[in-house]
Protein backbone atom coordinates (compact mmCIF):
# COMPACT_ATOMS: atom_id res chain seq x y z
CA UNK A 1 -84.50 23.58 134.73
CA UNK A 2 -82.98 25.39 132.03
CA UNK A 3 -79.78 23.13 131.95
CA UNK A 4 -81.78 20.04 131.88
CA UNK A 5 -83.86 21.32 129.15
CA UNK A 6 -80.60 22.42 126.99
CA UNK A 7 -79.18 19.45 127.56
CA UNK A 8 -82.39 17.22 126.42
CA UNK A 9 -83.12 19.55 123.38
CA UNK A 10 -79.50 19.54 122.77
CA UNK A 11 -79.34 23.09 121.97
CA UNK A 12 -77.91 26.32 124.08
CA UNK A 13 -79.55 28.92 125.50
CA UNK A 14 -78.77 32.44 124.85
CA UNK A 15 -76.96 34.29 127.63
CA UNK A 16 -78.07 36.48 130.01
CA UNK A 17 -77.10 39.97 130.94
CA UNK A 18 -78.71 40.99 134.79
CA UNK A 19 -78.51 44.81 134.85
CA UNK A 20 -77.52 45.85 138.39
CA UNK A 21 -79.03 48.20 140.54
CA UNK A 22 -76.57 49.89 143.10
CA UNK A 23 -73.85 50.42 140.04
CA UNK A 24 -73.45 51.39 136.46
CA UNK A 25 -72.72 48.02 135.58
CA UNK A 26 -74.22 44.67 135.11
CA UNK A 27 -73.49 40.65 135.48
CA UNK A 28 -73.44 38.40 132.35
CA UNK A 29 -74.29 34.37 132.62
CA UNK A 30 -72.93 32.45 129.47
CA UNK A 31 -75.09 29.41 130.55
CA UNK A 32 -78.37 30.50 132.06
CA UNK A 33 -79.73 28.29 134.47
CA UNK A 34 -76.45 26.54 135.17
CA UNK A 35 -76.35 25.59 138.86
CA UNK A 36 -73.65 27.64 139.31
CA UNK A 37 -71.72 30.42 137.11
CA UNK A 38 -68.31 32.11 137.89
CA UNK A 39 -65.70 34.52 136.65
CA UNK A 40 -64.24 38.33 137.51
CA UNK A 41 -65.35 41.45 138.01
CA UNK A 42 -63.90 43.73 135.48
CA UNK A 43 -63.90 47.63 136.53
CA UNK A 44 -63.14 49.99 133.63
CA UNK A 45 -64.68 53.22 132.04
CA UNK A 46 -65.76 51.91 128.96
CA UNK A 47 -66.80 48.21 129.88
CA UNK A 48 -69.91 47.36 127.37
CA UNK A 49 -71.73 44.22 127.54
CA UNK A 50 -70.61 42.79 124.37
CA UNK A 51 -66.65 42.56 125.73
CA UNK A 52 -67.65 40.63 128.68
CA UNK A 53 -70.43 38.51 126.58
CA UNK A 54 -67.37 37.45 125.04
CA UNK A 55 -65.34 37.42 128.21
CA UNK A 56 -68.34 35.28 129.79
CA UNK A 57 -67.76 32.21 127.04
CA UNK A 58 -64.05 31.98 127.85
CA UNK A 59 -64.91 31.17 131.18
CA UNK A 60 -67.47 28.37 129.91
CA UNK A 61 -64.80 27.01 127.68
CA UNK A 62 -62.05 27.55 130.75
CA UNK A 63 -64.17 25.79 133.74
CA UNK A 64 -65.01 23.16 130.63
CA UNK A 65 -61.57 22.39 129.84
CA UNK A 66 -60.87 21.71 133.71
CA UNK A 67 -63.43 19.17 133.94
CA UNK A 68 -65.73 21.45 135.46
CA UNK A 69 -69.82 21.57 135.36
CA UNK A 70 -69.67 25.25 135.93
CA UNK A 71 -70.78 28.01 133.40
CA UNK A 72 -69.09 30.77 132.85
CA UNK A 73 -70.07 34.37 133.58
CA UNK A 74 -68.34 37.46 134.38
CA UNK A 75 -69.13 41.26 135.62
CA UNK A 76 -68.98 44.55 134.23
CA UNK A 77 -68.54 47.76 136.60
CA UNK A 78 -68.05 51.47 134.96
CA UNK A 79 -65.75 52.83 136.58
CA UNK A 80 -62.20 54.14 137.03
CA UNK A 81 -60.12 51.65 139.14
CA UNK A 82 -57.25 54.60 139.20
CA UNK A 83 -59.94 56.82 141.67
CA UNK A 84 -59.03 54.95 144.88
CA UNK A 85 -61.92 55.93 147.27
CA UNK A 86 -64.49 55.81 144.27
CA UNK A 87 -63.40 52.47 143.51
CA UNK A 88 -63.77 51.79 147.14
CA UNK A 89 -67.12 52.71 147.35
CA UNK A 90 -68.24 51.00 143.73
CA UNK A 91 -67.16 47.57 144.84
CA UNK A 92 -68.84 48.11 148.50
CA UNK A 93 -72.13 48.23 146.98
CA UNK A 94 -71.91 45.86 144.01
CA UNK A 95 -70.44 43.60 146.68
CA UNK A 96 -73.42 44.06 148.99
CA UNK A 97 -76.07 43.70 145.76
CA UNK A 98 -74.35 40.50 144.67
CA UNK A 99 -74.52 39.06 148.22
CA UNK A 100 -77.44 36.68 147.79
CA UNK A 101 -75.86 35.56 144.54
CA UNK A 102 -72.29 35.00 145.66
CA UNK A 103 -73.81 33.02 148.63
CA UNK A 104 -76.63 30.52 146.57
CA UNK A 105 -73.46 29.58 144.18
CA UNK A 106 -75.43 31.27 141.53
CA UNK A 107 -72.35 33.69 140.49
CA UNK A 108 -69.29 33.56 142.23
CA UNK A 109 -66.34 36.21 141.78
CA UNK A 110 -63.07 37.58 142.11
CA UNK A 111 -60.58 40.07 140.28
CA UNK A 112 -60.59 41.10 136.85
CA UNK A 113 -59.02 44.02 135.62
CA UNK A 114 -59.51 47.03 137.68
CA UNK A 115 -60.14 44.89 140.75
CA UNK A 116 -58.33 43.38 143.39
CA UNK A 117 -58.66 40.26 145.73
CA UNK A 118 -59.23 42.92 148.54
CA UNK A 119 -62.05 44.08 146.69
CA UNK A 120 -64.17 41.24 147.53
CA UNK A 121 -63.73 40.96 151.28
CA UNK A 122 -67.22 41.36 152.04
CA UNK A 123 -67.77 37.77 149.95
CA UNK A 124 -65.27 35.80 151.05
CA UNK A 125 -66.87 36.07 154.72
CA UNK A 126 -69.87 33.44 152.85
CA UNK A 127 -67.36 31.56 151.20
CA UNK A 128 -63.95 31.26 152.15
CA UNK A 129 -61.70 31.58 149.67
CA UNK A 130 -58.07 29.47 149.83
CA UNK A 131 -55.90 31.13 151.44
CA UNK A 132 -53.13 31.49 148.99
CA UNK A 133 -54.74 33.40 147.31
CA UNK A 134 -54.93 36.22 149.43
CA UNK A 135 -50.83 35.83 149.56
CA UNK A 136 -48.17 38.22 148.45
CA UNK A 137 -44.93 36.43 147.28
CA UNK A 138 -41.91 38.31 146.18
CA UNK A 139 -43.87 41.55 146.44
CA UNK A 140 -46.37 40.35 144.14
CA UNK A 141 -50.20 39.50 144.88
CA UNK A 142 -50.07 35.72 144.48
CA UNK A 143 -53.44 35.97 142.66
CA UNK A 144 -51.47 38.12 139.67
CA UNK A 145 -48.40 35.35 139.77
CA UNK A 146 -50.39 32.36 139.54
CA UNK A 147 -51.98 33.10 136.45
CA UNK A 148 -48.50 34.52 135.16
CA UNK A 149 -47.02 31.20 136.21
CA UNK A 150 -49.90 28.88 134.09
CA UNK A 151 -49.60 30.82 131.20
CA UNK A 152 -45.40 30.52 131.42
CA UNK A 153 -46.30 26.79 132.03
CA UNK A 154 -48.06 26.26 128.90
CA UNK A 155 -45.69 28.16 126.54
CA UNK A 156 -42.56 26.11 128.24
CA UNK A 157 -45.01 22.86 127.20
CA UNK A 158 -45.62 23.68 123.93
CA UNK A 159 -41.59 24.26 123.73
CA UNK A 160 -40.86 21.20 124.59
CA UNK A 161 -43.53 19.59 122.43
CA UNK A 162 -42.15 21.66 119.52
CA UNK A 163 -38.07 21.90 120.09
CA UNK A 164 -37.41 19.31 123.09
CA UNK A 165 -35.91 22.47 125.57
CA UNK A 166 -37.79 24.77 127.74
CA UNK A 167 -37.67 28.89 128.57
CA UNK A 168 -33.53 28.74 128.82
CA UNK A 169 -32.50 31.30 126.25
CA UNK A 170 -36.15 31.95 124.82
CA UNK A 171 -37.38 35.53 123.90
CA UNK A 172 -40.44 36.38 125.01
CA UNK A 173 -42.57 39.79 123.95
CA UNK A 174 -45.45 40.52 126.17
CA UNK A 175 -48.63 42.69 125.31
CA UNK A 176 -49.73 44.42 128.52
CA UNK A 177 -47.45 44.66 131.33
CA UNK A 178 -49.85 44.74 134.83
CA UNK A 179 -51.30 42.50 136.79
CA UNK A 180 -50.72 39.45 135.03
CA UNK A 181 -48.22 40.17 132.51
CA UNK A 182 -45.69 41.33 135.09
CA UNK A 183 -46.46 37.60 136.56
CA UNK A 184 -45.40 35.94 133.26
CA UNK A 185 -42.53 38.11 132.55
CA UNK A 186 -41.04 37.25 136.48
CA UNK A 187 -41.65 33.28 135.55
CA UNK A 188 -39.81 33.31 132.32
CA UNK A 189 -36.78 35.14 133.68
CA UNK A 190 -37.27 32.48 136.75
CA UNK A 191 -37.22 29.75 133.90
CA UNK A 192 -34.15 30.91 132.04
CA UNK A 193 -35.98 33.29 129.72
CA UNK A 194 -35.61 36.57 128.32
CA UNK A 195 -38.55 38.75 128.12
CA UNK A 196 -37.22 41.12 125.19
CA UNK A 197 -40.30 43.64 124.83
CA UNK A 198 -43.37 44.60 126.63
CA UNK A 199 -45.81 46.96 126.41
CA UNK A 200 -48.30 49.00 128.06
CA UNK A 201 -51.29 51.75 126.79
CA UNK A 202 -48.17 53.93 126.94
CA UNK A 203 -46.06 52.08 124.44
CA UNK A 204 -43.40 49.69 123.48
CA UNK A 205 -39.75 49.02 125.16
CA UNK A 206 -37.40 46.45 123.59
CA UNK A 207 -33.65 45.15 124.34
CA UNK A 208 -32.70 42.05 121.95
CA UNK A 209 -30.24 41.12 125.56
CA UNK A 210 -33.69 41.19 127.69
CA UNK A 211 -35.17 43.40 129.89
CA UNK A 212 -34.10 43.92 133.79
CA UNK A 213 -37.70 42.62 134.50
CA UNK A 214 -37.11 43.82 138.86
CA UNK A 215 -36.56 46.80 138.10
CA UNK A 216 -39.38 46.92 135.63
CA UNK A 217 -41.37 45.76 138.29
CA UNK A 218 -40.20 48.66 141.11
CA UNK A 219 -41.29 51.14 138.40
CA UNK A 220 -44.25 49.75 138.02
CA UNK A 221 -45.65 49.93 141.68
CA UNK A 222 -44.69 53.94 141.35
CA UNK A 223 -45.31 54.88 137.92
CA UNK A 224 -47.92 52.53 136.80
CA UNK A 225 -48.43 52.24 132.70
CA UNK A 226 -45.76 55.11 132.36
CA UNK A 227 -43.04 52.54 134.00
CA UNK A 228 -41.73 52.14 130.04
CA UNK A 229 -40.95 55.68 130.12
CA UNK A 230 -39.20 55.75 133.33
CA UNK A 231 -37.12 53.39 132.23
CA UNK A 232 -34.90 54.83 129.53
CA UNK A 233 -34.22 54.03 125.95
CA UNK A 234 -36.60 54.56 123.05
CA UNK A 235 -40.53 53.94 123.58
CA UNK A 236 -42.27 53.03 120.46
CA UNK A 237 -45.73 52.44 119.24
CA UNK A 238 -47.86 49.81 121.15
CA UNK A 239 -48.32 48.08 117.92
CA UNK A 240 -45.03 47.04 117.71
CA UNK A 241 -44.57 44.93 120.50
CA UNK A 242 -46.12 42.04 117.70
CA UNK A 243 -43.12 42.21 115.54
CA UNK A 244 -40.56 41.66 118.11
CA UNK A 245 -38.15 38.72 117.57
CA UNK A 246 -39.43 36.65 119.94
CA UNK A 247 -39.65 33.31 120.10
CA UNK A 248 -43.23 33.47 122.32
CA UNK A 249 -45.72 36.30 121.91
CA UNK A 250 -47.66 36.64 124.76
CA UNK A 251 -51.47 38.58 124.66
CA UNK A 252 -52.45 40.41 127.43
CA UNK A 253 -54.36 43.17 126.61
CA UNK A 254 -58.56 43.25 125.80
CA UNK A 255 -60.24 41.00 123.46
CA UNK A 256 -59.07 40.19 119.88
CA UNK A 257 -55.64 41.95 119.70
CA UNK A 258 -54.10 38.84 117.15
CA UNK A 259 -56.02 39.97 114.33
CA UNK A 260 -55.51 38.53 111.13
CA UNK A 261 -53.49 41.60 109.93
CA UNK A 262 -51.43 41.13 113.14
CA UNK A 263 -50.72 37.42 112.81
CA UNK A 264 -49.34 38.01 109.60
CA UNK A 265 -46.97 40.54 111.10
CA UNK A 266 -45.79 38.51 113.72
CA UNK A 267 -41.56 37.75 113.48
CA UNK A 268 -40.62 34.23 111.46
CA UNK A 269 -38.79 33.65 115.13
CA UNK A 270 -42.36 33.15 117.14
CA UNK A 271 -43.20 29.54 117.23
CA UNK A 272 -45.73 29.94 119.87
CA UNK A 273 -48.71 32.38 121.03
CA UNK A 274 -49.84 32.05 124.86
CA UNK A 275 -52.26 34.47 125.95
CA UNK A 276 -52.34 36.10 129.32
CA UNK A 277 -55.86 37.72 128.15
CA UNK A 278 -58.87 36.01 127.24
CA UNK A 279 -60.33 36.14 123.95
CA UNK A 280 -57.38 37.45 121.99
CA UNK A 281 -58.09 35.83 118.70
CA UNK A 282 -60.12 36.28 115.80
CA UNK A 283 -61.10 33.42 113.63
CA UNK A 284 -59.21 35.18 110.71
CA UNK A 285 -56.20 35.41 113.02
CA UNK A 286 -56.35 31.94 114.40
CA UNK A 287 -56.32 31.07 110.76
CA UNK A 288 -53.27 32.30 109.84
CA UNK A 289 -51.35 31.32 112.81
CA UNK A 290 -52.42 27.73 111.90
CA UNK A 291 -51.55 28.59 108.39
CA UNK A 292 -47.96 30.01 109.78
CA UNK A 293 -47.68 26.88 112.15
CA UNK A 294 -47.38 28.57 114.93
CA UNK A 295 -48.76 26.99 118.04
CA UNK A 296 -51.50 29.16 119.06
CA UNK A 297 -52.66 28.00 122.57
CA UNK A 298 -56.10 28.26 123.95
CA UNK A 299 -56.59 31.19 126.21
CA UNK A 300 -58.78 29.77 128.37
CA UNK A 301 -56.54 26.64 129.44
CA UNK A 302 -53.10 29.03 129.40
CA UNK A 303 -54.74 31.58 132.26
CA UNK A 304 -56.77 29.25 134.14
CA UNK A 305 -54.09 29.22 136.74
CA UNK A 306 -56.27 31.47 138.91
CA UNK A 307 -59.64 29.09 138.23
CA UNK A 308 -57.83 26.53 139.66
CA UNK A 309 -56.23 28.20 142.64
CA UNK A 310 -59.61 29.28 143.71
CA UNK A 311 -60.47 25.63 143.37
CA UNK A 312 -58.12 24.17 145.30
CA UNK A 313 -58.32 23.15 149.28
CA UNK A 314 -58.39 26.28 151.46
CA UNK A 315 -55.60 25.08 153.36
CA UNK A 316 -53.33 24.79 150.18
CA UNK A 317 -50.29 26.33 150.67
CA UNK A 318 -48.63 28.56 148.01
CA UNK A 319 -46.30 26.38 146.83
CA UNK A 320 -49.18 23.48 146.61
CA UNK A 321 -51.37 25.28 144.25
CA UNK A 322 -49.21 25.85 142.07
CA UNK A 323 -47.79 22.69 142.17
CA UNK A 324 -51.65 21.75 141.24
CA UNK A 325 -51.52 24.55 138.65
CA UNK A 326 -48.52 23.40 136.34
CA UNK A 327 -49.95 19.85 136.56
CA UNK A 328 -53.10 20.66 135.16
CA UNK A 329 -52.34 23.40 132.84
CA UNK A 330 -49.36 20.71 131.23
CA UNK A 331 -51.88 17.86 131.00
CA UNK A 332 -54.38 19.81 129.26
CA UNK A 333 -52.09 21.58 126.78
CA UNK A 334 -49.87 18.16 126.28
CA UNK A 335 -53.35 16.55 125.03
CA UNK A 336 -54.37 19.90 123.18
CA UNK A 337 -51.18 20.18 121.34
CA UNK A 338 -51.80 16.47 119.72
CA UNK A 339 -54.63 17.94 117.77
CA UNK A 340 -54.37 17.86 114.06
CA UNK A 341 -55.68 21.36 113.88
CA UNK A 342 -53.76 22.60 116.54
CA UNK A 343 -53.62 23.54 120.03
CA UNK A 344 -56.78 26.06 119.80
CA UNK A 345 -58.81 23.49 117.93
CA UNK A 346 -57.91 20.94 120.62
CA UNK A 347 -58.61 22.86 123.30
CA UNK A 348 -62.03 23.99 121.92
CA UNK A 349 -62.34 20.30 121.20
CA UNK A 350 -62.42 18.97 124.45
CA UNK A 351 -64.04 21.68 126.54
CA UNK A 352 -67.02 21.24 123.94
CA UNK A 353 -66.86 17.49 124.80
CA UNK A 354 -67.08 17.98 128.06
CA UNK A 355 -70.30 20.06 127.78
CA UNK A 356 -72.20 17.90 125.57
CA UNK A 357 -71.87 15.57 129.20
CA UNK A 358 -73.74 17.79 131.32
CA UNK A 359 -75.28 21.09 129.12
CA UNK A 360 -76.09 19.88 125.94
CA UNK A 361 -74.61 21.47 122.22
CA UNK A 362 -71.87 23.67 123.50
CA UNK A 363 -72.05 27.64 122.58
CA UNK A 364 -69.62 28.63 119.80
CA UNK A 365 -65.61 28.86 121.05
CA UNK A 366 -64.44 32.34 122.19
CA UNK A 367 -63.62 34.26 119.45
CA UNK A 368 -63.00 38.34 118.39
CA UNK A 369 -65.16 39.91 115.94
């Protein structure tokens, strides 16, 4: 009723936070009354309602984009995702609390950060999930890789669209080296790329020649965040990782990291921004990228690789979804990119078109305070 009333009054209806009851934690729906609402679970210690408010809309703007009449919504847990057998008992009981909900379509879930697919076994036995994306390819959960591998797929289009070549012999920095930023940085190296600097919480590693991104991956599994330390040279500030020369700059950390003091500090070499994370830009950072020309892609087309994985048949094999994945993802960002106002703006444009069809006046974009 709600959706049929926003959508003949033409105006959106505030979102709405669910506290639950068997957790410190709570569910937020971007579009109340939608007939069905999706997007992760995020487990962290300081997870606050306003974050995943934000992180709510970029799914509404994501599932939009896609052609989708789904609104967006996403979960908060407190929590530390490093305690194994707390976590283990956390996501037992919001699992069992969100049952009903998970089962009437009403919100429908899967890893955010802090959580994995293995989290949400007690779902899936409702509603199957595909099967892919409960894979592990190369050693890496396929659920991580396929939103690595949209996000690679949309800077390589905006490449071409800008210089007429691809990842060979592109530098690419990336903010937040875990689940999916390990993903991107082992599709650009598949692609021809370099990634020349990541980061984690515990700081910055460069090398102008590129990074040994296996190896960077081996540490990883044993030494978590404190992989840059493990693997030798000089770590600097996490800041820095923006003012690497890089040709693509790749968010992946929380919500507004390209600030507009950031964008500004960003090397002459980056032509193109494509976020692993959702919500990383303010408007006053968005601004100046467009000012700079650089191409800054919409977030919530670049990572929707996992959106549409979960989308896709059950029986789709690996290899199919992402097949389906760089298909979408290019068509999408090939339109976005035509926009006079850039990428974001197109991208923004046509997920708000595509609500006006079935909500009614679209919520404001994603954006950082």
């Amino acid at each position: 009723m709600q959706a049929e009333q926003a959508l003949d009054s033409g105006k959106s209806v505030e979102p709405e936070t669910l506290e639950l009851r068997s957790v410190s934690g709570f569910i937020v729906f971007d579009l109340p009354g939608a007939p069905s609402s999706a997007g992760g679970t995020r487990l962290a210690p300081g997870v606050a309602v306003a974050e995943v408010a934000l992180l709510a809309r970029a799914m509404t703007y994501k599932f939009a984009a896609l052609g989708a009449t789904v609104g967006g919504a996403k979960a908060g847990i407190v929590g530390d995702p490093a305690d194994l057998a707390g976590r283990a008992e956390l996501m037992s009981r919001y699992c069992a609390e969100i049952a009903p909900l998970a089962s009437s379509g009403r919100f429908l879930t899967g890893p955010d950060m802090g959580t994995f697919e293995e989290d949400f076994a007690p779902l899936r036995e409702s509603r199957v999930a595909p099967s892919a994306m409960s894979a592990v390819v190369g050693g890496v959960p396929f659920e991580d890789l396929v939103t690595g591998f949209g996000v690679t797929v949309a800077a390589e289009t905006a490449l071409r669209a800008r210089t007429g070549t691809g990842w060979d012999g592109r530098r690419a920095a990336i903010e937040g080296f875990g689940k999916v930023g390990g993903g991107v940085a082992r599709e650009v190296s598949h692609r021809g790329g370099r990634v020349v600097a990541i980061s984690t919480v515990a700081g910055t590693i460069a090398d102008p020649a590129g990074l040994d991104i296996d190896r960077l991956l081996a540490l990883r599994r044993e030494y978590g965040d404190g992989c840059i330390a493990q693997y030798g040279g000089a770590v600097a500030p996490v800041a820095t990782l923006f003012t690497a020369e890089a040709d693509v700059v790749v968010p992946g950390a929380r919500p507004g990291s390209i600030s507009g003091s950031v964008a500004e500090s960003l090397s002459s070499c980056v032509s193109v921004v494509a976020p692993a994370a959702n919500v990383p830009y303010t408007r006053a950072g968005a601004e100046v990228l467009r000012r700079r020309q650089i191409a800054a892609l919409p977030d919530f087309v670049c990572n929707a690789g996992a959106v549409i994985g979960y989308r896709s048949n059950p029986h789709a094999t690996p290899d199919e979804v992402l097949a389906a994945v760089q298909d979408k993802i290019t068509e999408i960002m090939r339109a976005a990119l035509s926009h006079p106002d850039g990428p974001l703006a197109g991208g923004c444009a046509r997920a708000a078109d595509f609500l006006r069809s079935w909500w009614g006046e679209p919520p404001d974009p994603p954006f950082a305070a």
